[in-house]
N, C-alpha and C. Protein backbone atom coordinates (compact mmCIF):
# COMPACT_ATOMS: atom_id res chain seq x y z
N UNK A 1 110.98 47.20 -17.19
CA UNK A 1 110.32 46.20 -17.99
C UNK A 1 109.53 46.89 -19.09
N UNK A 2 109.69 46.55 -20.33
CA UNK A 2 108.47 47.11 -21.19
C UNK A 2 107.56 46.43 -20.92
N UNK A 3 106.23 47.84 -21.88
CA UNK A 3 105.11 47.42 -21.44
C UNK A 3 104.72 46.09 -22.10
N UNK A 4 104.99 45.53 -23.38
CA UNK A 4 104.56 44.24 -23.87
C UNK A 4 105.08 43.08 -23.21
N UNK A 5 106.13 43.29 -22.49
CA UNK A 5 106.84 42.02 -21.84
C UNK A 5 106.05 42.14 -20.63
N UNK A 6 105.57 42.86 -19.96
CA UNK A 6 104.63 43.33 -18.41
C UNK A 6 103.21 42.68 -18.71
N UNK A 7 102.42 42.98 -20.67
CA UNK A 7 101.28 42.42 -20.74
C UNK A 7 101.32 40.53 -20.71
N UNK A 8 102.54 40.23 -20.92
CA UNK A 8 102.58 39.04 -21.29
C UNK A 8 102.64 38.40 -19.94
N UNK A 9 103.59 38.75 -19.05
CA UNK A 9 103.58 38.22 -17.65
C UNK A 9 102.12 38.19 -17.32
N UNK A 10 101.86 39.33 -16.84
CA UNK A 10 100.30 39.25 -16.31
C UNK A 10 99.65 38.29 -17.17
N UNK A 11 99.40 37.89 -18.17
CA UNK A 11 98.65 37.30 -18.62
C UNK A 11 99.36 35.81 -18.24
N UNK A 12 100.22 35.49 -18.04
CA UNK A 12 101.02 34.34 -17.82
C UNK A 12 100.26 33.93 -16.25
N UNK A 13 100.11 34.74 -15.72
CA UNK A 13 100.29 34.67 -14.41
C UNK A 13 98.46 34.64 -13.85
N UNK A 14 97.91 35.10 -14.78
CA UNK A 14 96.30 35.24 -14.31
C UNK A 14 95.88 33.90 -14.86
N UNK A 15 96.42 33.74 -15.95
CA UNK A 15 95.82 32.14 -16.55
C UNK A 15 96.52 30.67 -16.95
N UNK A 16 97.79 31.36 -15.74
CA UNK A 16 98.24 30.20 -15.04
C UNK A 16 99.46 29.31 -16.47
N UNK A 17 99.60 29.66 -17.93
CA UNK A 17 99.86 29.01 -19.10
C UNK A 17 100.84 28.84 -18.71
N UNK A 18 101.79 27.88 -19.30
CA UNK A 18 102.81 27.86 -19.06
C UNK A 18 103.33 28.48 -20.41
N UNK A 19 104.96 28.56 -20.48
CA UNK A 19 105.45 29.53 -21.36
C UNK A 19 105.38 28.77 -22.92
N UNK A 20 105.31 27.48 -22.56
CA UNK A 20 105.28 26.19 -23.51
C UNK A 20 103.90 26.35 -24.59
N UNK A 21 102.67 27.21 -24.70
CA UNK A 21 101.85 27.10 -25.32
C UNK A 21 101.87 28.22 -25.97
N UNK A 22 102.39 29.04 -26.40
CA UNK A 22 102.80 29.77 -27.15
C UNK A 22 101.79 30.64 -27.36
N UNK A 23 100.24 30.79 -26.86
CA UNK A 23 99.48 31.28 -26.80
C UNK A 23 98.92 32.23 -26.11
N UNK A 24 98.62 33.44 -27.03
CA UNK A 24 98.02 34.77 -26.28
C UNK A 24 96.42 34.02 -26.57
N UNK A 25 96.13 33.96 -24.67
CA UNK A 25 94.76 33.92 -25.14
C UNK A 25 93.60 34.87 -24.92
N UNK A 26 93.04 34.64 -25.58
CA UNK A 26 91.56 36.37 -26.00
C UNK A 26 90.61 35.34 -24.83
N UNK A 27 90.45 34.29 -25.44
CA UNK A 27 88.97 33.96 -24.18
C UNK A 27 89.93 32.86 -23.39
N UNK A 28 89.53 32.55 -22.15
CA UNK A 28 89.58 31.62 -21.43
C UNK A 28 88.53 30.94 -20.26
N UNK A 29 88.37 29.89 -20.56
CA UNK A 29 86.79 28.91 -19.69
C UNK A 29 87.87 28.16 -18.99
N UNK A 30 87.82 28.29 -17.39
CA UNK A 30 88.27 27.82 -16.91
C UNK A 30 87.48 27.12 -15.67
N UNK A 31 87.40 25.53 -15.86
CA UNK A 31 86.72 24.61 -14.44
C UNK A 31 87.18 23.89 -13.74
N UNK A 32 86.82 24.10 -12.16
CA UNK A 32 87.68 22.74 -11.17
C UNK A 32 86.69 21.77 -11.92
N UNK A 33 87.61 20.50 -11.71
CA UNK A 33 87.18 19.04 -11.95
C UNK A 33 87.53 18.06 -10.52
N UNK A 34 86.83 17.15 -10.23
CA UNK A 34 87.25 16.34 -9.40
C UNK A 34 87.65 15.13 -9.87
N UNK A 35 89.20 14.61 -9.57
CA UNK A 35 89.54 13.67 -10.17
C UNK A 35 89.74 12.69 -8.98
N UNK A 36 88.86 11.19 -9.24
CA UNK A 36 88.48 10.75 -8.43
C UNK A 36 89.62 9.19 -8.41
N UNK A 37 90.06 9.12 -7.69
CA UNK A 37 90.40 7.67 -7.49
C UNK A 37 89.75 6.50 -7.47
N UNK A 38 88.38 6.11 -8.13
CA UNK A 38 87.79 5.03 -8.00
C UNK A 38 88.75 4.00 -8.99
N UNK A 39 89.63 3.94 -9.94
CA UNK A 39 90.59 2.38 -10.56
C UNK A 39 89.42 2.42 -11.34
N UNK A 40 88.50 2.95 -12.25
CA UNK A 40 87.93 3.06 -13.71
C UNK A 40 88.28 4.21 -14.26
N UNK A 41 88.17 3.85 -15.45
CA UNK A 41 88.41 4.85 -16.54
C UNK A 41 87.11 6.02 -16.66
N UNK A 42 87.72 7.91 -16.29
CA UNK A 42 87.13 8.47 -16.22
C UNK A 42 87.28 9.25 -17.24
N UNK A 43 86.21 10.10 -17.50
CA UNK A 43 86.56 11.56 -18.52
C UNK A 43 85.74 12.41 -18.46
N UNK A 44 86.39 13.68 -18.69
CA UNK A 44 86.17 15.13 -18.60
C UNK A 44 85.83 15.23 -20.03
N UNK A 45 85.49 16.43 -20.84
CA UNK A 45 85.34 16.53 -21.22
C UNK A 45 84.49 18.36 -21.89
N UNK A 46 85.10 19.32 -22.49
CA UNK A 46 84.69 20.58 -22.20
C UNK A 46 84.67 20.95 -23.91
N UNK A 47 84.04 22.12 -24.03
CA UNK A 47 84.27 22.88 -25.44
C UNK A 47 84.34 24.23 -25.70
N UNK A 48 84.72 24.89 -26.16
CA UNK A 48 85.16 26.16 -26.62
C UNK A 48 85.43 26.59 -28.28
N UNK A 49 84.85 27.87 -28.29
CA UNK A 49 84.87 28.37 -29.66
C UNK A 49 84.65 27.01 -31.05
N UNK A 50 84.49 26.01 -30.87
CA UNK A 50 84.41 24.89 -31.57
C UNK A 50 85.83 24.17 -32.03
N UNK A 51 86.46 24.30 -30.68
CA UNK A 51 87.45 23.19 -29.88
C UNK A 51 87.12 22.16 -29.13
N UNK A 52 86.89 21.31 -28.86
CA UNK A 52 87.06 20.39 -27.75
C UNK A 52 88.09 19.65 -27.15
N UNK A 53 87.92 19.51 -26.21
CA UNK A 53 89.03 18.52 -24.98
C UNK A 53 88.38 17.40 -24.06
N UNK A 54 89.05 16.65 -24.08
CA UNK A 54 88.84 15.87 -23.57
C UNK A 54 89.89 15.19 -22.52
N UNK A 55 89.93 14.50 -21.12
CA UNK A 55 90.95 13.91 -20.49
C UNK A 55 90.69 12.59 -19.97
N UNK A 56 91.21 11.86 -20.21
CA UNK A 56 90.25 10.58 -19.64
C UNK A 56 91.94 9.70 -19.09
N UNK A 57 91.44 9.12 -18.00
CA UNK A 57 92.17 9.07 -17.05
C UNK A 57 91.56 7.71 -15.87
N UNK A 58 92.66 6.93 -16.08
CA UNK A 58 92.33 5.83 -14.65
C UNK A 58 93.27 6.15 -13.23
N UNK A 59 92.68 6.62 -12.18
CA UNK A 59 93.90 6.57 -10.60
C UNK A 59 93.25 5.93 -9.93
N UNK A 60 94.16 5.60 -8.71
CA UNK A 60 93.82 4.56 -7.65
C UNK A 60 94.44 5.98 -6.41
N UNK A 61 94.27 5.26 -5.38
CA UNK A 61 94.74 5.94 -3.96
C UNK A 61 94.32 7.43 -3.60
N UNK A 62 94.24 7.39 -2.14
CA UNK A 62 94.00 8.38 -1.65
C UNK A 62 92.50 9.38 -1.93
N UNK A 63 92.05 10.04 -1.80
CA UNK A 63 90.99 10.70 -1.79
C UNK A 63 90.25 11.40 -3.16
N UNK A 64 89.07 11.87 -3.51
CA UNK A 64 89.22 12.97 -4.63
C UNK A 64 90.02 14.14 -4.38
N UNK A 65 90.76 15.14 -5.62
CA UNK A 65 91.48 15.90 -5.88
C UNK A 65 90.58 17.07 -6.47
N UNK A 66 91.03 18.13 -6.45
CA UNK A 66 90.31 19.37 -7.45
C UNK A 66 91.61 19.42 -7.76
N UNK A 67 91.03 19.65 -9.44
CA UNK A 67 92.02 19.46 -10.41
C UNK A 67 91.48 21.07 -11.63
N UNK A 68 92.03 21.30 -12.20
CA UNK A 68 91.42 22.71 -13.02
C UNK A 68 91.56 22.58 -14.49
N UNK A 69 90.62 22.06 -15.06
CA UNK A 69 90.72 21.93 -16.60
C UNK A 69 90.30 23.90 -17.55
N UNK A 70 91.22 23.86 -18.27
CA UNK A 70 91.48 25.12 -18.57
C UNK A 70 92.06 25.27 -20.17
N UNK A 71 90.85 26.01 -20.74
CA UNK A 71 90.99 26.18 -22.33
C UNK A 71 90.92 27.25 -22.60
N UNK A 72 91.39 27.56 -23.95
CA UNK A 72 91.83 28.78 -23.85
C UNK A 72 91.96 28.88 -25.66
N UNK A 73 91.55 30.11 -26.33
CA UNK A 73 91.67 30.16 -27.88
C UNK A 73 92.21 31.85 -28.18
N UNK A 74 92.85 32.36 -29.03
CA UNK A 74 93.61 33.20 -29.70
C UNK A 74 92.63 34.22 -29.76
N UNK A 75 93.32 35.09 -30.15
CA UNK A 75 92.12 35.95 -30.89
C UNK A 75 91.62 35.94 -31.91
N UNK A 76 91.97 35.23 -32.99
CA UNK A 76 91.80 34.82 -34.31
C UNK A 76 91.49 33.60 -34.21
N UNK A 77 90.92 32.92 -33.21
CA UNK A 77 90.16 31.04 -33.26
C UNK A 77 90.18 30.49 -33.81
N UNK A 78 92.21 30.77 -34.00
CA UNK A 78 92.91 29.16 -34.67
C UNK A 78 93.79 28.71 -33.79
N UNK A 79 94.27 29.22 -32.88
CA UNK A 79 94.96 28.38 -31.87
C UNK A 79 94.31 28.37 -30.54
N UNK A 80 94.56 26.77 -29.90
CA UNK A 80 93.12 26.93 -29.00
C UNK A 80 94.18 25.26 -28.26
N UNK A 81 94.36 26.24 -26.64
CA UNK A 81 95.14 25.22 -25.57
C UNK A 81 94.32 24.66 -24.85
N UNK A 82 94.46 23.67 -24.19
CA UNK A 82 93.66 22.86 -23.48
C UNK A 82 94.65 22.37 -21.90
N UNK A 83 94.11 22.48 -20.27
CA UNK A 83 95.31 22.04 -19.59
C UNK A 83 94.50 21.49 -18.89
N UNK A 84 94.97 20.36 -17.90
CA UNK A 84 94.53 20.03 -16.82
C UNK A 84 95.16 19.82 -15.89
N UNK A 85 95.44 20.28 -14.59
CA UNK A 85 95.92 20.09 -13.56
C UNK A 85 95.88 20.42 -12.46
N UNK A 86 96.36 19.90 -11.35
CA UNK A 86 96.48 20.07 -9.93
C UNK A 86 96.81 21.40 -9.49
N UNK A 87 95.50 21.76 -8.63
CA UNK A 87 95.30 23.50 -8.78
C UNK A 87 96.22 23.92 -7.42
N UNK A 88 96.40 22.91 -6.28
CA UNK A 88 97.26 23.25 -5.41
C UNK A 88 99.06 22.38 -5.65
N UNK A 89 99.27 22.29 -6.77
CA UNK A 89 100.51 21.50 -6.65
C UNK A 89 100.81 20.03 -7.13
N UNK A 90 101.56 19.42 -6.22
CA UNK A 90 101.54 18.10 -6.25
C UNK A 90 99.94 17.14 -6.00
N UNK A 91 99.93 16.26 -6.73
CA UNK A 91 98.91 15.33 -6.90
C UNK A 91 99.73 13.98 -6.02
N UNK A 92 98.41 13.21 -5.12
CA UNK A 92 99.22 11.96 -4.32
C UNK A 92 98.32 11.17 -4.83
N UNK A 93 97.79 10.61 -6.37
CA UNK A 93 96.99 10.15 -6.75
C UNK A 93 97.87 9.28 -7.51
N UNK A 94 97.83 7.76 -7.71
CA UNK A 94 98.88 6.88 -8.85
C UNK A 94 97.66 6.99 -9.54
N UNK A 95 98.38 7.20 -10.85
CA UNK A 95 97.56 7.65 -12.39
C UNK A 95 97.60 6.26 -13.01
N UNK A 96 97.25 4.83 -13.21
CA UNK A 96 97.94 4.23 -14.10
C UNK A 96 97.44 4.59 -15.31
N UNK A 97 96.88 5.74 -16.03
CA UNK A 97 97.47 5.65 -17.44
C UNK A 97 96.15 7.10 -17.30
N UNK A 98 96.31 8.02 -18.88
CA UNK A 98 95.75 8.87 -19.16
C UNK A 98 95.82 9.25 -20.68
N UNK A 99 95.01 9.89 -21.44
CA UNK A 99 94.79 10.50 -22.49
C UNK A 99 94.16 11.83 -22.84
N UNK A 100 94.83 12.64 -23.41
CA UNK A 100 94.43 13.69 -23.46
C UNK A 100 93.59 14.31 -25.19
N UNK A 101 93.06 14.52 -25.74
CA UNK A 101 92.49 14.57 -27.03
C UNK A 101 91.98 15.77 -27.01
N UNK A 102 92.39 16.58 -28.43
CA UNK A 102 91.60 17.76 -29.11
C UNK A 102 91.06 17.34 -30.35
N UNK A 103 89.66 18.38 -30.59
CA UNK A 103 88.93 17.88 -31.70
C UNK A 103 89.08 19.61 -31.95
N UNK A 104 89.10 19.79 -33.45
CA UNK A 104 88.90 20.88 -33.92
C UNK A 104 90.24 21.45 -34.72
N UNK A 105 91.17 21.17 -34.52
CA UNK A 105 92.54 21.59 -34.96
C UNK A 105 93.43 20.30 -35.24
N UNK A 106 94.33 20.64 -35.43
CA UNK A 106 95.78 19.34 -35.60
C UNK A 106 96.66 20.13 -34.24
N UNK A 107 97.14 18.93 -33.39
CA UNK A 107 97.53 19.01 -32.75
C UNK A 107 99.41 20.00 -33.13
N UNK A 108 99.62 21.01 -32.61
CA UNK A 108 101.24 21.22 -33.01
C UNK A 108 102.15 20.86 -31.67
N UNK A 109 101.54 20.77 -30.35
CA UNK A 109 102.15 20.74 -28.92
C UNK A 109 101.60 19.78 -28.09
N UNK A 110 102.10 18.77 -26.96
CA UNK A 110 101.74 18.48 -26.29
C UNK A 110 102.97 18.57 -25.31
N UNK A 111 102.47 18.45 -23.29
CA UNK A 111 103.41 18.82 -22.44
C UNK A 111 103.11 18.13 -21.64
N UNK A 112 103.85 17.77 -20.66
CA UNK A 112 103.12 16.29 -19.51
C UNK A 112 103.95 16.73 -18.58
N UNK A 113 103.73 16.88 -17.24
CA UNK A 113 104.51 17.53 -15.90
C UNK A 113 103.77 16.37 -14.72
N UNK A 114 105.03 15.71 -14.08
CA UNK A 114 105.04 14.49 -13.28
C UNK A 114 105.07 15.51 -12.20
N UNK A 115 105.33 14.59 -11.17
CA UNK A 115 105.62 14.93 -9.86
C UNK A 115 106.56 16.34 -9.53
N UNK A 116 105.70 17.06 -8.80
CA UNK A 116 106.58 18.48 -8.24
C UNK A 116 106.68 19.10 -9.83
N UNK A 117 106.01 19.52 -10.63
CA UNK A 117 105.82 19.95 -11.71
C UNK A 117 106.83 19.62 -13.15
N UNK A 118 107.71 18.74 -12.45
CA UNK A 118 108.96 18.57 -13.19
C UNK A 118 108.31 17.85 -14.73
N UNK A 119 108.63 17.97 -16.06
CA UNK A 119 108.69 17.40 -17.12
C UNK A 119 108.62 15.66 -16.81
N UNK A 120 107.78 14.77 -17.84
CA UNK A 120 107.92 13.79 -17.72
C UNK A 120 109.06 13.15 -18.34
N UNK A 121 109.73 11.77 -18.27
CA UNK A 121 110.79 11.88 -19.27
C UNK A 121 110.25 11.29 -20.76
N UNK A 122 110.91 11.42 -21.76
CA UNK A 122 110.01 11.45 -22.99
C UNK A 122 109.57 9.97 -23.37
N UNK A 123 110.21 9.13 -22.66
CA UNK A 123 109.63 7.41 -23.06
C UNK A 123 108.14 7.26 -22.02
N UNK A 124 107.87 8.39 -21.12
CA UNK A 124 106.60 7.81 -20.41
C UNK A 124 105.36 8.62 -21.11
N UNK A 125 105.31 9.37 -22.27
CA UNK A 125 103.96 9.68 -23.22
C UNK A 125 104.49 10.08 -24.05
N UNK A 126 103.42 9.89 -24.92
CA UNK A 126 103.46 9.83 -26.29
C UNK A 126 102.61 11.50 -26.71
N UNK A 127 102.81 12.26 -27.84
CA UNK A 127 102.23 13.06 -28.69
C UNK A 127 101.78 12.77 -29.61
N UNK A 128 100.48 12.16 -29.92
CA UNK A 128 100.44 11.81 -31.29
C UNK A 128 99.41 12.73 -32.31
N UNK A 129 100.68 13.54 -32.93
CA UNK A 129 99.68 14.51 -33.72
C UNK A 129 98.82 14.28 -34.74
N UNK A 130 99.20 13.15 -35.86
CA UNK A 130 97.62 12.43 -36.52
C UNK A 130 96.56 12.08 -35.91
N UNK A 131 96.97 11.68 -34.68
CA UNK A 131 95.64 10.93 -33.92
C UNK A 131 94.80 12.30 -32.41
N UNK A 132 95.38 13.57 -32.68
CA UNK A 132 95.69 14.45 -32.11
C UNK A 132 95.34 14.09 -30.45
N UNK A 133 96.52 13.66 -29.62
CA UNK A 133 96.32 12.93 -28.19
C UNK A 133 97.72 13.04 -27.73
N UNK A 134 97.55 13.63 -26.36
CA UNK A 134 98.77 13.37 -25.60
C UNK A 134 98.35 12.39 -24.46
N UNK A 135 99.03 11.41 -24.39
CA UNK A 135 98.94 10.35 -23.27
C UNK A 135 100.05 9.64 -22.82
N UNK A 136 99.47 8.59 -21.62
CA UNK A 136 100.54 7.95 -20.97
C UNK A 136 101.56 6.89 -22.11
N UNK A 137 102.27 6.10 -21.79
CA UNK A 137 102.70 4.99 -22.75
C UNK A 137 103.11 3.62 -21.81
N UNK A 138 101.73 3.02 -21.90
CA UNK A 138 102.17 1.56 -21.09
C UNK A 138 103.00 0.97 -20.86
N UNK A 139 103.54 0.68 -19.93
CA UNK A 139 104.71 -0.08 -19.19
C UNK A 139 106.26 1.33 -18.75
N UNK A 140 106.08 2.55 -19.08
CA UNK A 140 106.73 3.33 -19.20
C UNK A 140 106.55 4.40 -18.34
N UNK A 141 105.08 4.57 -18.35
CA UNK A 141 104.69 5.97 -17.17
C UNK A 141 104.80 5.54 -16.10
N UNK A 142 105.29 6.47 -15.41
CA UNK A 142 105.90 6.19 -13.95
C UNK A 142 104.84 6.41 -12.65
N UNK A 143 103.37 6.80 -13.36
CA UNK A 143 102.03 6.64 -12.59
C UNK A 143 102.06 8.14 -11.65
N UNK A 144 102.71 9.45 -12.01
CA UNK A 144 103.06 10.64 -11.58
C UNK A 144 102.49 11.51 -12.15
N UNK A 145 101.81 12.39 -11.88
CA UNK A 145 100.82 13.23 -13.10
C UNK A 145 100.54 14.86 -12.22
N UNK A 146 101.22 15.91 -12.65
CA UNK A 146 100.91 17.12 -12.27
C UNK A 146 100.00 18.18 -12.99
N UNK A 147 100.25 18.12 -14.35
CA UNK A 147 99.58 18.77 -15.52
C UNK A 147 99.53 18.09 -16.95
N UNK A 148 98.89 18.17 -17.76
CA UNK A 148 98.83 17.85 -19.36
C UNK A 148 98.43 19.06 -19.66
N UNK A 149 99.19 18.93 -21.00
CA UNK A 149 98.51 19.72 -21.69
C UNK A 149 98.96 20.21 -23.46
N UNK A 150 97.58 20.35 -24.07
CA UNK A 150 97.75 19.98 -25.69
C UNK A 150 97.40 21.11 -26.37
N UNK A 151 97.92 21.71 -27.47
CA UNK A 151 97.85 22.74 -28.30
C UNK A 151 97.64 22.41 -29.40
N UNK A 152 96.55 22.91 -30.02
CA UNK A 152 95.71 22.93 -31.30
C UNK A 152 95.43 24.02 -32.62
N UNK A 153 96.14 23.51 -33.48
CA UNK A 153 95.40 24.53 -34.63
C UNK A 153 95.16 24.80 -35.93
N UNK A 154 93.79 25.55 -35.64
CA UNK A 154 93.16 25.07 -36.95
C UNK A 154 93.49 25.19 -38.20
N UNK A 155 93.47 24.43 -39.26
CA UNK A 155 94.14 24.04 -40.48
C UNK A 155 93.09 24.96 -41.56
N UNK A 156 93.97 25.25 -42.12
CA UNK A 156 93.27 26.45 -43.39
C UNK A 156 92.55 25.59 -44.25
N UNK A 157 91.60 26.12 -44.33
CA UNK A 157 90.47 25.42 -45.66
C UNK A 157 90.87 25.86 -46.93
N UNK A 158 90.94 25.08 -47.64
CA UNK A 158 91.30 24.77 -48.76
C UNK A 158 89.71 26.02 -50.07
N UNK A 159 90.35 26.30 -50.94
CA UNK A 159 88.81 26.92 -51.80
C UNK A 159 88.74 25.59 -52.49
């Protein structure tokens, strides 16, 4: 194995990214969250390097979960990932609906992983990079939720 393909694993593997965020990250703040089944609308909410994230989220059933919200920015603090998910696996929580939001960048990525980590299919959320949010899409999400997660970055200032 070379050594740059060896730094990249390890780093894959200590901070959990998936290969989908395209990001080497320099810092990472990483917190369990408890995601609670009370059937109201909840939210998280964290910040970094002058990124923010946010997850806001309604479930029903079964117990609270530890869940691991996890951000993460470049070395140059213009690209800056945001994840949340189920730190042991599968989630037995019905989600009916969720939103995911970055402030600080324009969204270029969003990723949604249902049940047993598998991809959601693309009619059950939406990416919406003007409104920079990855979320569920009513009447469509199948109420299955393993990970989200949204990639951000920051837009060059103009002189």
């Amino acid at each position: 194995m070379q050594p740059n393909l060896q730094y990249l694993l390890c780093i894959f593997y200590l901070f959990g990214y998936s290969a989908s965020s395209n990001i080497d990250p320099d810092e990472v703040r990483a917190e369990t969250i408890d995601v609670r089944p009370l059937g109201k609308r909840i939210t998280e909410e964290k910040d970094l390097e002058g990124f923010t994230c946010s997850f806001t989220y309604q479930a029903e059933g079964g117990t609270d979960e530890q869940w691991l919200m996890k951000l993460s920015v470049d070395e140059t603090k213009t690209q800056f990932a945001c994840s949340v998910e189920r730190e042991s696996g599968m989630s037995y929580l019905y989600f009916e609906n969720f939103i995911m939001t970055g402030k600080g960048g324009k969204t270029v990525e969003g990723t949604v992983l249902g049940s047993q980590g598998k991809p959601l299919e693309a009619e059950e959320y939406k990416v919406d990079i003007p409104g920079n949010t990855v979320s569920s899409v009513e009447g469509k999400f199948q109420h299955m939720l393993d990970k989200v997660e949204i990639v951000l970055k920051k837009q060059k200032e103009e002189l």
